[in-house]
Protein backbone atom coordinates (compact mmCIF):
# COMPACT_ATOMS: atom_id res chain seq x y z
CA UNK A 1 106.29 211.48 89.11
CA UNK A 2 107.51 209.47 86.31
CA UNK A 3 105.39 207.10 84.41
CA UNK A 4 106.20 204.32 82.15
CA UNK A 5 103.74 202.02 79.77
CA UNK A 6 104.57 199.17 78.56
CA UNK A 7 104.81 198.68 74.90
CA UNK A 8 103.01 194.75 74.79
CA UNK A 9 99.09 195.93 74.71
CA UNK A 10 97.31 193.05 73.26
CA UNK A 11 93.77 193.56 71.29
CA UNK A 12 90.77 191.15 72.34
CA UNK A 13 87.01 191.03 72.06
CA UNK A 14 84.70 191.07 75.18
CA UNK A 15 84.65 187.81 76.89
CA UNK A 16 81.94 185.90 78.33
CA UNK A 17 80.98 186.90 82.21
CA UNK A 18 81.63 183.64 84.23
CA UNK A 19 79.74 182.68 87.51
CA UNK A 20 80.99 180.80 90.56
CA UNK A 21 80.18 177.93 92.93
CA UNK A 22 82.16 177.30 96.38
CA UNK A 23 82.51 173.46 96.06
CA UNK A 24 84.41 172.00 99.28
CA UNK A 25 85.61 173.97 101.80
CA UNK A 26 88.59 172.31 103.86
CA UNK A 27 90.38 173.35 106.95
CA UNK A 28 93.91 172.98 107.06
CA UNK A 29 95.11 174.79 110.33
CA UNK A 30 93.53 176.34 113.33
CA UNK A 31 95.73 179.29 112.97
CA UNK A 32 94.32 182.70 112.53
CA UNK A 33 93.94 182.87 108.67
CA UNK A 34 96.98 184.49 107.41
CA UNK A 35 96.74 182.80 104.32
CA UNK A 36 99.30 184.35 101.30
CA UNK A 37 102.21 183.32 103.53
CA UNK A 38 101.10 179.43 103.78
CA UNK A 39 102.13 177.18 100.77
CA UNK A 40 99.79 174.49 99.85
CA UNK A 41 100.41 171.82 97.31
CA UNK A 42 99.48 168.21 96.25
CA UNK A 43 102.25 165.72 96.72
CA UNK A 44 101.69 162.32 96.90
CA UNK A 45 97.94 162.18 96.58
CA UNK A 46 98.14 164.25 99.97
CA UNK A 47 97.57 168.20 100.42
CA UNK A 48 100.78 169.49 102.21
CA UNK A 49 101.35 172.93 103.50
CA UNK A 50 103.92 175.23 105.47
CA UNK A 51 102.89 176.51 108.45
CA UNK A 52 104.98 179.65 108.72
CA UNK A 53 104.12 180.60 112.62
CA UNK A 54 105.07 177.13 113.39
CA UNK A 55 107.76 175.84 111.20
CA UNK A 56 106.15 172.60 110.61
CA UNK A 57 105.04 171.42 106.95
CA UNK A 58 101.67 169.16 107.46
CA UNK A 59 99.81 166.56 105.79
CA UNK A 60 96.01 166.58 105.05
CA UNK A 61 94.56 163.48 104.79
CA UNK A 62 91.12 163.73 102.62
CA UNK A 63 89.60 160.47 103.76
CA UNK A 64 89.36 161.30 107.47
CA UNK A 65 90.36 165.34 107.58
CA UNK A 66 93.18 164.39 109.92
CA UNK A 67 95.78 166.73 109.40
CA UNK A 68 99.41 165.32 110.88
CA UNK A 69 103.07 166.63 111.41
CA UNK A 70 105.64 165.73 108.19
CA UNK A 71 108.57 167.57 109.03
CA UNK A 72 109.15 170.12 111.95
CA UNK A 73 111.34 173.01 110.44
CA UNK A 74 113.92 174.98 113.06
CA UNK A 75 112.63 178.63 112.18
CA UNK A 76 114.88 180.25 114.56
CA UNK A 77 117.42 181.35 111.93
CA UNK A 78 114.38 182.38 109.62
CA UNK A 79 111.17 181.15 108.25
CA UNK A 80 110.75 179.54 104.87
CA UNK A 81 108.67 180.67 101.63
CA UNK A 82 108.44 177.25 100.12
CA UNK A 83 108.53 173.69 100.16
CA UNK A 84 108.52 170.67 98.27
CA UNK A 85 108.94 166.75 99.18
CA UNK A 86 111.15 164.28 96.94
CA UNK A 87 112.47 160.69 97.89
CA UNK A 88 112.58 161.45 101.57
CA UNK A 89 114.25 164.80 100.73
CA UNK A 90 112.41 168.14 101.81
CA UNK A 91 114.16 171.32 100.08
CA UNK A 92 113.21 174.82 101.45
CA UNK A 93 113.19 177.83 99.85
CA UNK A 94 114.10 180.92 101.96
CA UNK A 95 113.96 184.91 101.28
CA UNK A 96 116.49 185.86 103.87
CA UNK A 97 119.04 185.07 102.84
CA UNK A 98 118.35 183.79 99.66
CA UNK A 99 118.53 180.59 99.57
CA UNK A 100 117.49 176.52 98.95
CA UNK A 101 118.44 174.15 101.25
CA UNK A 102 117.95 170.49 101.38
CA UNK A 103 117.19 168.15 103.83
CA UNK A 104 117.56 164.34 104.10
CA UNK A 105 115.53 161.59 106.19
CA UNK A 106 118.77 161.80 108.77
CA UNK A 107 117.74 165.63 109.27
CA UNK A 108 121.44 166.69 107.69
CA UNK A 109 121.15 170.10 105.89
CA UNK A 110 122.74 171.06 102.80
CA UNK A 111 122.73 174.57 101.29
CA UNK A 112 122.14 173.18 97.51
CA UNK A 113 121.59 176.98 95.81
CA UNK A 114 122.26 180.78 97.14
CA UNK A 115 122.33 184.13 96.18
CA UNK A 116 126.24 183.81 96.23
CA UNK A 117 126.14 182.06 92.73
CA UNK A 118 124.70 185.52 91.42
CA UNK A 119 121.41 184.55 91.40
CA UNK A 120 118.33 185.48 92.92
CA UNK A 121 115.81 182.85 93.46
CA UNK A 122 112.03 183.70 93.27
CA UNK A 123 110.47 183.83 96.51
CA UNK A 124 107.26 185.70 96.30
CA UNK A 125 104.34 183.93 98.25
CA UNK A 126 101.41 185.43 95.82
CA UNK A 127 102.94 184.09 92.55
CA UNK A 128 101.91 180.28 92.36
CA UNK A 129 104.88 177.55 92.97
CA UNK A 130 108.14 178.64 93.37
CA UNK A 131 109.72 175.53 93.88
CA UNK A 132 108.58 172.03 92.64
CA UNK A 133 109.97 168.96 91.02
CA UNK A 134 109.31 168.76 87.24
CA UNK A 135 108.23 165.74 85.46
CA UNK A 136 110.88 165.89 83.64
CA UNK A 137 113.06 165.18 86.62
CA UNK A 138 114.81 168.56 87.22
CA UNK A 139 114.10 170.71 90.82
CA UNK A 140 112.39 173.51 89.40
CA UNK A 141 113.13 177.30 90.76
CA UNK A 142 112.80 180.51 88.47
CA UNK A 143 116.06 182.65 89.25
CA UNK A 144 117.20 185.37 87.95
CA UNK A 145 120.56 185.89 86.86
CA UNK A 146 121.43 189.17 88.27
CA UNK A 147 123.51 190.29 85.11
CA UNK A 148 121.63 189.09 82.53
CA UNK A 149 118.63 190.30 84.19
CA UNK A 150 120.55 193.90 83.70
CA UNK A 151 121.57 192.84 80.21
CA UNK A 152 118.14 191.36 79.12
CA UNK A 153 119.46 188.13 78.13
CA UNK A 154 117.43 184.87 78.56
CA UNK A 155 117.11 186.00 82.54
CA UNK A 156 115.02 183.35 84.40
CA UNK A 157 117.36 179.59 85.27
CA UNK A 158 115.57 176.43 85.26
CA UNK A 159 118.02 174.83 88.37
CA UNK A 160 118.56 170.88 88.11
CA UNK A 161 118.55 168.90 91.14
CA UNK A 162 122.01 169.43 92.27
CA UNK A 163 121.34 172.72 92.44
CA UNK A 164 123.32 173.53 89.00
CA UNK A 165 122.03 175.68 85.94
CA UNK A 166 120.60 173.23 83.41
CA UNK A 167 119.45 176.30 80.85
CA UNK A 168 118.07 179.99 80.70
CA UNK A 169 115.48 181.03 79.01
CA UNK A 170 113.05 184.31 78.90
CA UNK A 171 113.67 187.70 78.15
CA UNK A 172 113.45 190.57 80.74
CA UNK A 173 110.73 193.27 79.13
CA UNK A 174 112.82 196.62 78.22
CA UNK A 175 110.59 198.54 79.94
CA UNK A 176 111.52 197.63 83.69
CA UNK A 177 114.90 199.32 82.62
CA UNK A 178 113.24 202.68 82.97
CA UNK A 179 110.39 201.86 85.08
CA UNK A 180 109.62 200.00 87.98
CA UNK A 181 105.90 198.47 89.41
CA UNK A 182 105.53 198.12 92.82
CA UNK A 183 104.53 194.23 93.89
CA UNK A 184 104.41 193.50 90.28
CA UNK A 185 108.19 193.15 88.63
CA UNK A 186 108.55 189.59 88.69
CA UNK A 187 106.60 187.64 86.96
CA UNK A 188 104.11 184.80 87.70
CA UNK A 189 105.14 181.29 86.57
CA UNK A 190 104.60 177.87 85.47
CA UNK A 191 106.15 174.98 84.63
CA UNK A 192 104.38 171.87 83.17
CA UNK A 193 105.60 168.82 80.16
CA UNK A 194 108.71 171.21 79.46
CA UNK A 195 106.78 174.07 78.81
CA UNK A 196 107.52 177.32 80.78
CA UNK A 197 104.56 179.90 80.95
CA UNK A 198 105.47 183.84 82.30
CA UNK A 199 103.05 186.11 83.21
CA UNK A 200 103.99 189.26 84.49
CA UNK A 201 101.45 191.67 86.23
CA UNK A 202 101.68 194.54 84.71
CA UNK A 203 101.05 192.97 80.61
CA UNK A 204 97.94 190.92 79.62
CA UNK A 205 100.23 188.91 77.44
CA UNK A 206 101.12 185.81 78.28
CA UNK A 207 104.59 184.06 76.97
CA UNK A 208 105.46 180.60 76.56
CA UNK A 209 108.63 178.78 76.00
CA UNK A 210 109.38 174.91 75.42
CA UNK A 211 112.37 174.65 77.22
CA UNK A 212 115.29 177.55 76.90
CA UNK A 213 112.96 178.41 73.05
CA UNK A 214 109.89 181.21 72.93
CA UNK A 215 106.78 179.21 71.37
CA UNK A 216 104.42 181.93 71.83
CA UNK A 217 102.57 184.38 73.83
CA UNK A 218 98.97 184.77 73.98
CA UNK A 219 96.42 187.61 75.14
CA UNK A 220 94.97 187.08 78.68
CA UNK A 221 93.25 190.99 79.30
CA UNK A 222 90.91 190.95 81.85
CA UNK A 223 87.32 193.49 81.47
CA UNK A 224 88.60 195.23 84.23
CA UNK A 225 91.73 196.88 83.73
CA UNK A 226 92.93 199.31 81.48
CA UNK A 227 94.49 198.71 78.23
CA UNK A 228 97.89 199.71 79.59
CA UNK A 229 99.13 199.36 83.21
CA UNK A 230 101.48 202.58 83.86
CA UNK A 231 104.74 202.00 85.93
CA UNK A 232 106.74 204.58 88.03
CA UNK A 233 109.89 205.89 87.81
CA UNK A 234 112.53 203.90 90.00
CA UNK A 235 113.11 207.47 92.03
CA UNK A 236 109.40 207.06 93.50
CA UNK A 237 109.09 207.17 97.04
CA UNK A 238 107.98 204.98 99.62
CA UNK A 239 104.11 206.67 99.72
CA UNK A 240 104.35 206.62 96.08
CA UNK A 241 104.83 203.14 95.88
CA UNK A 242 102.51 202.19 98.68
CA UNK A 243 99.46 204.59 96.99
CA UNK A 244 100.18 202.04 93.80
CA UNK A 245 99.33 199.08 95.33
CA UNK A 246 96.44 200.42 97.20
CA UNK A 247 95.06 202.09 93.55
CA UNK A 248 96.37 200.22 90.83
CA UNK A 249 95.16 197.10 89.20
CA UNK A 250 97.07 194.74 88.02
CA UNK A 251 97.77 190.55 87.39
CA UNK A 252 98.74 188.50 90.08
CA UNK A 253 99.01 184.55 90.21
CA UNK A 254 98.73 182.14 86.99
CA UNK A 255 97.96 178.53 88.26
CA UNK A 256 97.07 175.70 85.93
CA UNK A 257 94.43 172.53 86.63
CA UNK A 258 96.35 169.37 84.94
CA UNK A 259 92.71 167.54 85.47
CA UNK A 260 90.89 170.18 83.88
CA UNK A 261 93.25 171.53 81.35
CA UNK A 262 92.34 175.02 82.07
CA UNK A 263 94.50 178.21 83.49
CA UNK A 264 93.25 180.72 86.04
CA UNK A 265 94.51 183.90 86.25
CA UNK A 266 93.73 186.63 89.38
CA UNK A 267 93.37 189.97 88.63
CA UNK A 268 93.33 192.65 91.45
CA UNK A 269 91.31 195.74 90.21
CA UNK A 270 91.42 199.17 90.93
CA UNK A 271 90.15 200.79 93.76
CA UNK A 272 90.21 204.44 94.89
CA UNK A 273 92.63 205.33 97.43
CA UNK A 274 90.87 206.66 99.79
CA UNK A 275 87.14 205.48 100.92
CA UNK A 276 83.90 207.79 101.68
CA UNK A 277 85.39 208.42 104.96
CA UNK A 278 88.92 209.77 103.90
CA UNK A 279 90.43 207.19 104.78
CA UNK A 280 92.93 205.18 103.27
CA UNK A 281 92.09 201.78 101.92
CA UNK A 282 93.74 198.95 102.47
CA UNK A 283 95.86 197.57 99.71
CA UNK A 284 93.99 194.58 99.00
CA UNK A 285 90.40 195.60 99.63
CA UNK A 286 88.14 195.71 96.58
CA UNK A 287 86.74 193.48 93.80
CA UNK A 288 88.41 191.16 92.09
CA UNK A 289 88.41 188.37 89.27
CA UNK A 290 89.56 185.50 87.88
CA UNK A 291 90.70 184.97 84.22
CA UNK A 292 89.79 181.27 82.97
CA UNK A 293 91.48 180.19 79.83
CA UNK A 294 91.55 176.51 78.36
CA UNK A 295 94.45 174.57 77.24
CA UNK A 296 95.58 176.57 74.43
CA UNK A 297 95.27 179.77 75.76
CA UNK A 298 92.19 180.56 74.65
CA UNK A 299 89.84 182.75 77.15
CA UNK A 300 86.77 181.32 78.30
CA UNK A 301 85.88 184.17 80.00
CA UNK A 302 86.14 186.06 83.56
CA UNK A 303 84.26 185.96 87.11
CA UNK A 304 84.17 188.87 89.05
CA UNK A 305 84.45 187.90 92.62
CA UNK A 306 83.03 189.63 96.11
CA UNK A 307 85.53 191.81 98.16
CA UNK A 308 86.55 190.83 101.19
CA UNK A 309 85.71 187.68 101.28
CA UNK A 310 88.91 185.33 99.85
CA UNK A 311 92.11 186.04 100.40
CA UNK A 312 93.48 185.91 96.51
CA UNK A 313 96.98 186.29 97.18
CA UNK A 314 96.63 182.34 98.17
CA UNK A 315 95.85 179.61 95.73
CA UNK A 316 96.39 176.48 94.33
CA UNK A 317 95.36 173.68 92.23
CA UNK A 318 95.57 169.68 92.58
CA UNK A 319 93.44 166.82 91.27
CA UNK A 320 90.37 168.02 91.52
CA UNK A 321 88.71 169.89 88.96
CA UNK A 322 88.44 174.64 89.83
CA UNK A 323 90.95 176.69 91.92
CA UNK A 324 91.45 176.43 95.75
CA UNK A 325 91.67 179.82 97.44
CA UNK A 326 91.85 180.79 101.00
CA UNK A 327 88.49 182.52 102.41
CA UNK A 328 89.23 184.76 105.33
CA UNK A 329 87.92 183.04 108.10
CA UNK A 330 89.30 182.97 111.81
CA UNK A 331 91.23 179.69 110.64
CA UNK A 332 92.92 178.52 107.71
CA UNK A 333 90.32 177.72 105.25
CA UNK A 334 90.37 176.85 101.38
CA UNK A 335 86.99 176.52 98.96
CA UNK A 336 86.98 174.66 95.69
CA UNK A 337 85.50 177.09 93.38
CA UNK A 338 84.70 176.42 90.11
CA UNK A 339 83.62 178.43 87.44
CA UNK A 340 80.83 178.38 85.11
């Protein structure tokens, strides 16, 4: 088996050991919890979210816990990833096929963005927003350009609202050339006052660019993974791959608190891939933690956080001050947690 390591270690001192406390807990659905494949976000003072069993985006209303209808989405052709609500427009973000589609108050569809332009938009569910409108004005969606991905040149698109290219920017690590990491090639994202932040799960390192120009990156390591975070070769088969997930530990979602001025970043950690009774484990059983870092990218420290209990693959953040994640209850549930 083939095993690659990537090459941007960073060096940092032992951070303080956060604590916890579950805030607010809200329930948004009465759907069995299946949590990473719902996307929640604050528009509008409101919390919406995607229903993907249903096809319906909903509104939570905070001052009397009603939750109501918004827009009723026609899954039969397939289901959305993500969503996001401008001036009476709703664009949708789909995996299969590749896609972002708008639609206006009249209910008349327009395919603004596909994979036919040679780009691949971001859909994964467990790597904060893939689709919003920036401040700035422009319809933010990381895609990736698939020959300059190849050719390592300024890979990831910022896409203006018509759907258009308005500038590249990034740099695709020379390591995933060789080496591939299951779950973990794309990176996690953010975009906030023109900045874009990249995180990708298998580096501590986190880079940041003002617009299409690097600025920085910074060291985010958590206490619980190793130094380096070994890849496999792209000829590694299908139990190889799945053994990686279920073992490995890596970074997952980057999500930032405006109100706060703070970042949180999850870290799965590694678990052994089989338990006491020789069975497998599941993939996402196990311990986990959360990264806290304040406005400059400096870490505050790191809360280790029960197994089994949240589902970490679904976050988010709005006015209010901690991180929202899903707990894995018998409906959909988030708590406020906030860190100490």
């Amino acid at each position: 088996m083939d095993v690659g390591y990537p090459q941007d270690t960073c060096d940092q001192m032992q951070h303080a050991a956060l604590h916890y406390q579950s805030k607010e807990t809200i329930s948004l659905d009465t759907i069995s919890s299946f949590a990473s494949k719902c996307s929640v976000k604050q528009i509008d003072q409101s919390l919406c979210f995607l229903n993907n069993r249903t096809g319906g985006i909903y509104q939570h209303d905070p001052n009397v816990s009603s939750i109501t209808l918004k827009y009723s989405i026609n899954i039969s052709d397939g289901v959305p990833n993500d969503f996001w609500i401008s001036n009476d427009h709703v664009y949708l973000l789909y995996a299969q096929p590749n896609q972002l589609i708008r639609i206006d108050s009249e209910g008349n569809q327009e395919i603004i963005f596909s994979q036919n332009q040679g780009l691949f938009l971001q859909t994964f569910p467990f790597m904060g927003d893939k689709l919003q409108i920036a401040p700035f004005g422009n319809l933010v969606s990381t895609a990736f350009s698939q020959h300059d991905e190849q050719y390592n040149v300024k890979p990831f698109k910022l896409l203006n609202i018509n759907g258009t290219t308005e500038y590249g920017f990034g740099q695709q690590p020379e390591i995933l050339r060789k080496y591939q990491f299951p779950l973990i090639g794309r990176p996690s994202r953010i975009h906030h006052d023109q900045q874009h932040i990249i995180a990708y799960g298998f580096s501590p390192s986190i880079e940041v660019y003002h617009r299409d120009s690097f600025l920085n990156h910074y060291c985010a390591k958590s206490m619980y993974l190793d130094p380096v975070i070994s890849g496999l070769g792209h000829n590694a088969s299908f139990q190889e791959r799945s053994n990686y997930i279920i073992e490995k530990g890596f970074y997952l979602g980057i999500y930032y608190n405006v109100t706060e001025g703070r970042y949180y970043r999850i870290v799965k950690h590694p678990q052994p891939l089989k338990s006491a009774g020789r069975r497998l484990n599941k993939r996402y059983d196990g311990t986990w933690s959360v990264i806290v870092l304040d406005d400059s990218f400096q870490t505050i420290g790191e809360c280790i956080m029960p197994a089994n209990q949240y589902d970490y693959f679904a976050c988010f953040t709005n006015d209010q001050a901690g991180l929202w994640v899903a707990n894995k209850s018998d409906s959909l549930q988030f708590e406020n947690l906030q860190f100490y």
